[in-house]
C-alpha atoms as a PDB file:
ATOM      1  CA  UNK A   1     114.233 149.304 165.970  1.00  0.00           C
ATOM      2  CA  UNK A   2     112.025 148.642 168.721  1.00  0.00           C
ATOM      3  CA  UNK A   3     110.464 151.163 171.453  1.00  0.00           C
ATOM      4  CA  UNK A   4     113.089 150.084 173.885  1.00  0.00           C
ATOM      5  CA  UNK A   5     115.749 150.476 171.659  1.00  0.00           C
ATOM      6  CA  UNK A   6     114.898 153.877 171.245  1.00  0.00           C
ATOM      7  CA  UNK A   7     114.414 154.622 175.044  1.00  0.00           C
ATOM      8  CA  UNK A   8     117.602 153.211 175.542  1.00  0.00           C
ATOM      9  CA  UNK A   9     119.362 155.204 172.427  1.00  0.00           C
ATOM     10  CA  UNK A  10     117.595 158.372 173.625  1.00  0.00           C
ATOM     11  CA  UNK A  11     118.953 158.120 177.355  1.00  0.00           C
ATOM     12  CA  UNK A  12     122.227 156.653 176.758  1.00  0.00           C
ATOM     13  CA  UNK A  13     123.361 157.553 173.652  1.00  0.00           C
ATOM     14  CA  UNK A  14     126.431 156.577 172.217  1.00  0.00           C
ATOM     15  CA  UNK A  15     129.191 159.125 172.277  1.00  0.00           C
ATOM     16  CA  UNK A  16     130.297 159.779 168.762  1.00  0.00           C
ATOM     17  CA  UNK A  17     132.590 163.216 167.953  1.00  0.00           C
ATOM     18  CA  UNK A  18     129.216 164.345 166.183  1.00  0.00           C
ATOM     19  CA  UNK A  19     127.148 164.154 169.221  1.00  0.00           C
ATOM     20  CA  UNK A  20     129.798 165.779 171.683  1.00  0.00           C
ATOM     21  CA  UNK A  21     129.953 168.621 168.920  1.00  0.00           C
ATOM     22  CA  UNK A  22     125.780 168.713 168.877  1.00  0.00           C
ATOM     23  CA  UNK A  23     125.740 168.773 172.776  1.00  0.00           C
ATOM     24  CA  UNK A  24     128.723 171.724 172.757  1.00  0.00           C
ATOM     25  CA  UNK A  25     126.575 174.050 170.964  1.00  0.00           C
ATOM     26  CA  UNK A  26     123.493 173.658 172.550  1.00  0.00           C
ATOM     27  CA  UNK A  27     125.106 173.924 175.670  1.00  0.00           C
ATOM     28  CA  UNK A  28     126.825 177.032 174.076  1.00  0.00           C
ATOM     29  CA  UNK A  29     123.543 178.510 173.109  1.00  0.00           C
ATOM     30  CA  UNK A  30     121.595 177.890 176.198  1.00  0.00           C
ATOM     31  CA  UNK A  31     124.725 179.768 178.015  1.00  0.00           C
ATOM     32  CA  UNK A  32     124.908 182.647 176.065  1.00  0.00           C
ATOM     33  CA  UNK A  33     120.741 182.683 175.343  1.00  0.00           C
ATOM     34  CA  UNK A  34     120.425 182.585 179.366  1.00  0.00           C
ATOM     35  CA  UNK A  35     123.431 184.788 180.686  1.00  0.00           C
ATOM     36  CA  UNK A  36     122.273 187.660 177.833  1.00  0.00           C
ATOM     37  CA  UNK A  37     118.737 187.328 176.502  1.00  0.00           C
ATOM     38  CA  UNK A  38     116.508 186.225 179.439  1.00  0.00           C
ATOM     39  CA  UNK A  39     118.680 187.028 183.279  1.00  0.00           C
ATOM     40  CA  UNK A  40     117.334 185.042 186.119  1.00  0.00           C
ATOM     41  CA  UNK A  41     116.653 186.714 188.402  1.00  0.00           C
ATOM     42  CA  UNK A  42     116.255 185.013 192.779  1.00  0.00           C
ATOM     43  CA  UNK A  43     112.957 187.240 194.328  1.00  0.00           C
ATOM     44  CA  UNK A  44     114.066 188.092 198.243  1.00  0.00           C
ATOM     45  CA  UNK A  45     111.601 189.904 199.662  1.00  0.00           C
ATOM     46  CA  UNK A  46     108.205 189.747 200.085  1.00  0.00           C
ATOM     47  CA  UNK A  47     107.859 193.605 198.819  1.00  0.00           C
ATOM     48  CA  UNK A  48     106.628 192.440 195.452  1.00  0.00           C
ATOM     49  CA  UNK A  49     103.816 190.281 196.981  1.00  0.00           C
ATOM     50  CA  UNK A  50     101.040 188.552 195.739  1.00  0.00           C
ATOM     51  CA  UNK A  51     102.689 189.252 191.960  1.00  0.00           C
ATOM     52  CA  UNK A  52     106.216 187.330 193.387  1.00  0.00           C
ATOM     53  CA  UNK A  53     106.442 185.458 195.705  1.00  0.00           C
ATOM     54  CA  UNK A  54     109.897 185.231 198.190  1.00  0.00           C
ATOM     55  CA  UNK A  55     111.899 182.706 196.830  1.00  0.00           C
ATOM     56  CA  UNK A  56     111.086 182.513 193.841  1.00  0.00           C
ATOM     57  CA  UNK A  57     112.937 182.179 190.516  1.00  0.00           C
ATOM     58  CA  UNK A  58     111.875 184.252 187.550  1.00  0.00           C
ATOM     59  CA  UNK A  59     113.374 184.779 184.322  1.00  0.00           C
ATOM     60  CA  UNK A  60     113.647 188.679 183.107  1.00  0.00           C
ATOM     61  CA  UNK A  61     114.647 190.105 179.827  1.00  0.00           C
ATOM     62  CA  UNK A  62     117.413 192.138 179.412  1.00  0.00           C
ATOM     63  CA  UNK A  63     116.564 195.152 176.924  1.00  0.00           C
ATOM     64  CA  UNK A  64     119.955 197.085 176.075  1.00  0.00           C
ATOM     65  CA  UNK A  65     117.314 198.958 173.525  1.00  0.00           C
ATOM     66  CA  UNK A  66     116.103 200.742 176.355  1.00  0.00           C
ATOM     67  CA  UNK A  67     119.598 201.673 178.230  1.00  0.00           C
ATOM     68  CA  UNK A  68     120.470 203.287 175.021  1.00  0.00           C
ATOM     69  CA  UNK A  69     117.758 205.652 174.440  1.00  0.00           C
ATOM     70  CA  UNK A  70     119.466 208.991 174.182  1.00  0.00           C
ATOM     71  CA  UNK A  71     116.570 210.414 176.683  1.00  0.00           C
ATOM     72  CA  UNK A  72     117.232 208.087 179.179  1.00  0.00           C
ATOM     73  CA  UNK A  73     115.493 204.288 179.928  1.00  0.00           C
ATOM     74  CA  UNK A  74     111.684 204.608 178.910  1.00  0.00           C
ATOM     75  CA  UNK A  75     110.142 202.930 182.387  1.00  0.00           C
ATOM     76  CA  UNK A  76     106.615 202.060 183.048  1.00  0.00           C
ATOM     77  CA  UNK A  77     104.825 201.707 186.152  1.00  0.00           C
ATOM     78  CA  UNK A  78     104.588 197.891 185.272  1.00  0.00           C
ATOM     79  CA  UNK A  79     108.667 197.000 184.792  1.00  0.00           C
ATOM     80  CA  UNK A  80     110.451 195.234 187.572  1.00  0.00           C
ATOM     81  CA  UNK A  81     113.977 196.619 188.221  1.00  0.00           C
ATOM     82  CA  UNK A  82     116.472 193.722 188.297  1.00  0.00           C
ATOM     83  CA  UNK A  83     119.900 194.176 189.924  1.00  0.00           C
ATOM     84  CA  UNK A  84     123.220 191.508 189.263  1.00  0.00           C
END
């Protein structure tokens, strides 16, 4: 198989039921890693400058280990607060 062959495979690959079924989960995964794990998160503002700038897109993780301290969330001077 030659090096355009494998271009071509690699762009347009051929749509067997065991790619669909790859491309499902990974498109599962990336949903559930990105909607639970890491929350992005739009700055508006320029409160936060020069650390973030306005406009910009960040990813933040989520950390239910902290909302379910019994003493309350353990902040630090350093966290950024995210809202949904």
């Amino acid at each position: 198989m030659g090096s355009e062959s494998k271009i071509r495979q690699f762009f347009f690959p051929s749509l067997t039921p065991r790619f669909l079924i790859r491309v499902s989960f990974v498109a599962l995964g990336a949903y559930l890693f990105f909607s639970n794990v890491l929350i992005p998160i739009h700055i508006k503002g320029t409160s936060m400058e020069p650390t973030y700038h306005d406009g910009t897109l960040i990813f933040a993780r989520d950390s239910p280990i902290s909302s379910l301290n019994p003493k309350g969330p353990m902040w630090s001077p350093s966290d950024l607060l995210g809202t949904r």
